[in-house]
N, C-alpha and C. Protein backbone atom coordinates (compact mmCIF):
# COMPACT_ATOMS: atom_id res chain seq x y z
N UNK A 1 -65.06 -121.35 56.54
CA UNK A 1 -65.32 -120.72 55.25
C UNK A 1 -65.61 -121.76 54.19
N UNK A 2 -65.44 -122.77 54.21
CA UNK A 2 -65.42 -124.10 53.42
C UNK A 2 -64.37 -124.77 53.44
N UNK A 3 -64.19 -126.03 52.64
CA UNK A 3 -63.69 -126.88 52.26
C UNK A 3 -63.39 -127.62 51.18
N UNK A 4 -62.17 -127.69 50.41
CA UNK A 4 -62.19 -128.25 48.89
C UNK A 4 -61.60 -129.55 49.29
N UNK A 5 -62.06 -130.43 48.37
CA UNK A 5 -61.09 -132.25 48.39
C UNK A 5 -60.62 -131.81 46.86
N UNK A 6 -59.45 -131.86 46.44
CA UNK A 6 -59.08 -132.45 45.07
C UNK A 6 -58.29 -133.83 45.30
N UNK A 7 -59.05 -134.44 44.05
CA UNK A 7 -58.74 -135.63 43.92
C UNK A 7 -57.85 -136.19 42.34
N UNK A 8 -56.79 -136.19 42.47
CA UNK A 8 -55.74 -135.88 41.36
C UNK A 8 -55.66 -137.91 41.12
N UNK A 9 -56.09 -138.07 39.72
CA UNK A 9 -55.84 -139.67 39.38
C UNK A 9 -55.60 -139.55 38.13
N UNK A 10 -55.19 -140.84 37.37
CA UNK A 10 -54.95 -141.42 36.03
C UNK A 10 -55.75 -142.42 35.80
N UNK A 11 -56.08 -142.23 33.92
CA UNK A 11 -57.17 -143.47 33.63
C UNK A 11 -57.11 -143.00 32.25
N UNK A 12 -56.93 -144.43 31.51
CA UNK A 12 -57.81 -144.42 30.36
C UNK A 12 -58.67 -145.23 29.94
N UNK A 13 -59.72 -145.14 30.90
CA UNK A 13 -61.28 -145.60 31.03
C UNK A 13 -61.84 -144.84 31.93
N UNK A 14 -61.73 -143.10 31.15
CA UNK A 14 -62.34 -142.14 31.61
C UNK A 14 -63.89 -142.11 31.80
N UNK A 15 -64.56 -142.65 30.56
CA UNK A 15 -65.89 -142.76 30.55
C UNK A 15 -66.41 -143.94 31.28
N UNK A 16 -65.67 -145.11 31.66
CA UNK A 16 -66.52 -145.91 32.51
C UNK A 16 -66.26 -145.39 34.03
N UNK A 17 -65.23 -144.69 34.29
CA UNK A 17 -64.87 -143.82 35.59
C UNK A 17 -66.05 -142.97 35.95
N UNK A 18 -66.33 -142.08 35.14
CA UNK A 18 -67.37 -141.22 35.07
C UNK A 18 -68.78 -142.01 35.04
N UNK A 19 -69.19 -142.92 34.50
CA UNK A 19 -70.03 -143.59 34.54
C UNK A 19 -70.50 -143.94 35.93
N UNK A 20 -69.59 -144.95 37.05
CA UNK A 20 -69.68 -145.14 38.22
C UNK A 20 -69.27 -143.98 39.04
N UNK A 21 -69.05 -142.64 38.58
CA UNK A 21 -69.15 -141.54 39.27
C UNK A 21 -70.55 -141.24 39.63
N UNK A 22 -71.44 -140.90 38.09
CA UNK A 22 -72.66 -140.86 38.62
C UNK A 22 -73.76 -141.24 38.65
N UNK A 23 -73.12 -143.03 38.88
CA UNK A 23 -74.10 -144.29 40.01
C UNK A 23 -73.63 -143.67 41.20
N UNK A 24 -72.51 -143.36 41.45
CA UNK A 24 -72.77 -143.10 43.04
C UNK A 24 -73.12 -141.56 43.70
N UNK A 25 -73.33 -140.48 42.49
CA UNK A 25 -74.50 -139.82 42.74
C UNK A 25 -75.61 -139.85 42.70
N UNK A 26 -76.05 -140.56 41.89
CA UNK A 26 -77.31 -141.29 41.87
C UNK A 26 -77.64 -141.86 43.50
N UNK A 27 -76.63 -142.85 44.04
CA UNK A 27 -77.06 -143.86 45.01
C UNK A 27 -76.64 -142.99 46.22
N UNK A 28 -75.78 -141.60 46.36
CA UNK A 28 -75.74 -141.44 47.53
C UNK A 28 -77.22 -140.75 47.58
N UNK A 29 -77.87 -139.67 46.58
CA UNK A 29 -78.74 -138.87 46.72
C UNK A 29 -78.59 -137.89 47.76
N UNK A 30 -79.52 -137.61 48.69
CA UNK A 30 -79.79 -136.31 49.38
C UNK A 30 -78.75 -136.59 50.76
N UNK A 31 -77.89 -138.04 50.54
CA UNK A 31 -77.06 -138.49 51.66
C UNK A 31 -75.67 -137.64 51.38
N UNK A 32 -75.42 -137.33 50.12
CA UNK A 32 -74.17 -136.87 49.71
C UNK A 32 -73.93 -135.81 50.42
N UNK A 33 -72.56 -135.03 50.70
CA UNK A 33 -72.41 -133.53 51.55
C UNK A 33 -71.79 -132.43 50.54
N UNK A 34 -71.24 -132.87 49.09
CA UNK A 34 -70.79 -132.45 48.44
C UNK A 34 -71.28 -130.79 47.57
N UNK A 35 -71.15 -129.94 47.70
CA UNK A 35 -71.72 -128.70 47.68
C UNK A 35 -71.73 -128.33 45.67
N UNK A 36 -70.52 -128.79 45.18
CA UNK A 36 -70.10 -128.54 43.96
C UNK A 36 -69.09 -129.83 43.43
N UNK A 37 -69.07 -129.89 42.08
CA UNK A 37 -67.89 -130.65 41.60
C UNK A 37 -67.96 -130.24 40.51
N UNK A 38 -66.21 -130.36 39.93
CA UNK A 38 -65.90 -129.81 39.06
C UNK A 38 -64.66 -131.01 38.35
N UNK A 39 -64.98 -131.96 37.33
CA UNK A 39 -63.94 -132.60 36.78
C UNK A 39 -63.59 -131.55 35.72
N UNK A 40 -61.88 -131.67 35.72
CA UNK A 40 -60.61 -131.38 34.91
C UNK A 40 -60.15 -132.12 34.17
N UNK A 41 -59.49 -132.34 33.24
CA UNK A 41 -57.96 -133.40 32.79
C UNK A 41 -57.06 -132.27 32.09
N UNK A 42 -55.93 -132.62 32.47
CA UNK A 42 -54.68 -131.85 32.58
C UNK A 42 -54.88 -131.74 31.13
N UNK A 43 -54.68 -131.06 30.04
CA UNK A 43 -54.74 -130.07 29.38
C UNK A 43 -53.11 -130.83 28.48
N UNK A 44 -52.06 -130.74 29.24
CA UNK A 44 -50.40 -130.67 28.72
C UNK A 44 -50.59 -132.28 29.05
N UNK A 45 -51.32 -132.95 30.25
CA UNK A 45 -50.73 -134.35 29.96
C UNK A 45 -52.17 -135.33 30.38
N UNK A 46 -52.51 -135.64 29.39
CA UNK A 46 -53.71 -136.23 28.76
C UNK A 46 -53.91 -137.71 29.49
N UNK A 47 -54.88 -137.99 30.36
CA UNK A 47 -55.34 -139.30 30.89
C UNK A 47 -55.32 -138.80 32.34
N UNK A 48 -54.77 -137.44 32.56
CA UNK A 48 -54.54 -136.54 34.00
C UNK A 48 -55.69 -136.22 34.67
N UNK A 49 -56.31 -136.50 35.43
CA UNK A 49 -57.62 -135.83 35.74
C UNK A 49 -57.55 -135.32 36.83
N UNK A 50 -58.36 -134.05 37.51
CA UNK A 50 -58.40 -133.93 38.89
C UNK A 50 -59.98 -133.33 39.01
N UNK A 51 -60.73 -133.77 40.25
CA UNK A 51 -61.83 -134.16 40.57
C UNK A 51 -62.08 -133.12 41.89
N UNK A 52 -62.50 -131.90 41.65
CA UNK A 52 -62.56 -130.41 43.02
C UNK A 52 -63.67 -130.94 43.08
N UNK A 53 -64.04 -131.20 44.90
CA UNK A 53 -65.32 -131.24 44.95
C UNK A 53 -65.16 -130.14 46.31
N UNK A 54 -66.54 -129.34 46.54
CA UNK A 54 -66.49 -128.11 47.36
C UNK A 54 -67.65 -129.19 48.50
N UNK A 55 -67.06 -128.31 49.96
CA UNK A 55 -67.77 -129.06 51.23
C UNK A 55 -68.11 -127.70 51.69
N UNK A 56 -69.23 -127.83 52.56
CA UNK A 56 -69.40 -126.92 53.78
C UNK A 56 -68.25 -126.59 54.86
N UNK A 57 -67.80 -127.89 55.09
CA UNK A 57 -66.67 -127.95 56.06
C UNK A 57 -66.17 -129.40 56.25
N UNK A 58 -64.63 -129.38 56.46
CA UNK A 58 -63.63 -130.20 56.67
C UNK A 58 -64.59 -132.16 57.37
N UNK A 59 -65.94 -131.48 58.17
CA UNK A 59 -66.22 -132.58 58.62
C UNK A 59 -67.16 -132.78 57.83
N UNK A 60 -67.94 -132.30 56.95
CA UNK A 60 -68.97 -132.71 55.91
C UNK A 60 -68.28 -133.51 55.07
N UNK A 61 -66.72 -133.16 54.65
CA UNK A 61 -66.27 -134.05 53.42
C UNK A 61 -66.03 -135.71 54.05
N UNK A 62 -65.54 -135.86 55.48
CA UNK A 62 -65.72 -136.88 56.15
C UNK A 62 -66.58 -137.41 56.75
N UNK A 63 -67.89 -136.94 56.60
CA UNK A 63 -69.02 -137.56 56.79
C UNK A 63 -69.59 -138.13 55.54
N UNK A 64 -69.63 -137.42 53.91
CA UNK A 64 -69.40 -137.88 52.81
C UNK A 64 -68.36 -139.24 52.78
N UNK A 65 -67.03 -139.23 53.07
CA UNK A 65 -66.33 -140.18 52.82
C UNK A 65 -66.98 -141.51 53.89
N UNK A 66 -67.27 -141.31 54.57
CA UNK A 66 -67.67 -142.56 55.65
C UNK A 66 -68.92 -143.46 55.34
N UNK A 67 -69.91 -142.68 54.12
CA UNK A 67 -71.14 -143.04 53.68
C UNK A 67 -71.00 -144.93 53.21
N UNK A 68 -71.51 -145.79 53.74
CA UNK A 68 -71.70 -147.02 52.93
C UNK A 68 -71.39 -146.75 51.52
N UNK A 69 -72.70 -146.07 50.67
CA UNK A 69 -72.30 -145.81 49.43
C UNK A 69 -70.65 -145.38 48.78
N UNK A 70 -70.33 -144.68 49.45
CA UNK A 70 -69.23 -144.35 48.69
C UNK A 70 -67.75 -145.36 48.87
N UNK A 71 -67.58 -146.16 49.73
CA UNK A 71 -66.82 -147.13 49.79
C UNK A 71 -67.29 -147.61 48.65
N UNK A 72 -68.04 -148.46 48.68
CA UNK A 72 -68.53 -149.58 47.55
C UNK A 72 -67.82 -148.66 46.19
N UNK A 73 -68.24 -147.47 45.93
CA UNK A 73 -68.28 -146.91 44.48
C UNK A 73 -66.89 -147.03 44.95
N UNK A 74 -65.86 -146.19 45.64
CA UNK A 74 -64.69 -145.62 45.18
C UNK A 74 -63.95 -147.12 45.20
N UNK A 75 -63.78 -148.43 45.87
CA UNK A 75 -63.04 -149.51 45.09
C UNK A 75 -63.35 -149.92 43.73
N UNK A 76 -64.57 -149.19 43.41
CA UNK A 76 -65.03 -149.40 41.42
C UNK A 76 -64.21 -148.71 40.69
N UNK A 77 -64.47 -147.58 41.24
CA UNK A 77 -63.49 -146.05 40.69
C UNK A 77 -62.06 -146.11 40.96
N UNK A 78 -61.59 -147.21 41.72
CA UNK A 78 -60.07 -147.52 42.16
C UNK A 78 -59.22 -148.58 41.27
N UNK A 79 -60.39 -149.50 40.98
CA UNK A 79 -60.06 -150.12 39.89
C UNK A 79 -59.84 -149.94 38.81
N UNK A 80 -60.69 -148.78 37.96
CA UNK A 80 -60.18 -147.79 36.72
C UNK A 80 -59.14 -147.28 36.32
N UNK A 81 -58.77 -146.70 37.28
CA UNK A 81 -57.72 -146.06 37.17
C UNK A 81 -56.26 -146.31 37.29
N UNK A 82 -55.73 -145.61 36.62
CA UNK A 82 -53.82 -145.97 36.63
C UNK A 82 -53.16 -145.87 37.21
N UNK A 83 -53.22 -146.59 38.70
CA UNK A 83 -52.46 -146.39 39.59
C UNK A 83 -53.45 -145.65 40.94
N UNK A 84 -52.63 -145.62 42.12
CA UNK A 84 -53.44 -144.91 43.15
C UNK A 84 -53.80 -143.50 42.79
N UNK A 85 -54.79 -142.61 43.81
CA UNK A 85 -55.01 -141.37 43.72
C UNK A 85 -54.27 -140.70 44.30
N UNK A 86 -54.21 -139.27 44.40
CA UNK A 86 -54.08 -138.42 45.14
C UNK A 86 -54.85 -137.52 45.98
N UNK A 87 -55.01 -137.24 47.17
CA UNK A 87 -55.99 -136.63 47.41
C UNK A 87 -55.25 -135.26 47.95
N UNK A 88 -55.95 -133.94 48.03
CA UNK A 88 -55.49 -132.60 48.80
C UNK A 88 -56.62 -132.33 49.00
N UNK A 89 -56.91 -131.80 50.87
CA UNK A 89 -57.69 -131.67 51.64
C UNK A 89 -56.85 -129.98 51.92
N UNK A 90 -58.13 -129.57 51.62
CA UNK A 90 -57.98 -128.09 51.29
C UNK A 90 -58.79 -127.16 52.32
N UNK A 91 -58.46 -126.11 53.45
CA UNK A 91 -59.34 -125.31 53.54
C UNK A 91 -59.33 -124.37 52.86
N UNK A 92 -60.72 -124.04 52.89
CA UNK A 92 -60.46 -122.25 51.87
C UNK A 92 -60.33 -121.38 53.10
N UNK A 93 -59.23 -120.66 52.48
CA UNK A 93 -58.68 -119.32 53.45
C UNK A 93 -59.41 -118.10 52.81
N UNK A 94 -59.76 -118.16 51.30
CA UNK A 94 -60.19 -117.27 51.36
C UNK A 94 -61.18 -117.35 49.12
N UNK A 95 -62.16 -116.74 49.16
CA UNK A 95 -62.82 -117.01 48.26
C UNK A 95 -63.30 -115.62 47.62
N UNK A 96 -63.08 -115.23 46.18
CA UNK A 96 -63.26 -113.76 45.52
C UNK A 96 -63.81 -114.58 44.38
N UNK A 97 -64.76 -113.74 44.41
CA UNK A 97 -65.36 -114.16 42.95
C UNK A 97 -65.53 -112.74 41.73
């Protein structure tokens, strides 16, 4: 049915985060598997961000993660930020719109 990654981090060098976010949409191009994305920041605690990106399926998001490109970007995007990430590897059980 699909697949969500959220990616839960801290930063306050949101805009250069975002910046090398999309160089590396730019550089993955038509290589990317990513269906949707949707950045957040927590609302009650400010520098909070979380990063939903929607897959076809569980192995598209790991064929995305394995890309040359995206190594390179995410130790850029690792460096930004406050501390490590979090990641939740999500299936969708079920989707109502």
């Amino acid at each position: 049915m699909g697949f969500v990654q959220i990616i839960e981090f801290r930063t306050s060098k949101f805009d250069e985060m975002r910046k090398v976010g999309n160089e590396w949409e730019a550089a993955a191009g038509s290589d990317g598997r990513a269906r949707r994305r949707v950045m957040c920041e927590d609302r009650d605690n400010p520098g909070r961000y979380f990063n939903i990106v929607f897959f076809d399926s569980y192995e598209s998001a790991m064929e995305n993660s394995k890309l040359p490109v995206t190594a390179k970007f995410s130790q850029r995007m690792m460096a930004l930020g406050d501390g490590p990430p979090t990641f939740y590897n999500l299936d969708v059980v079920e989707d109502v719109s």
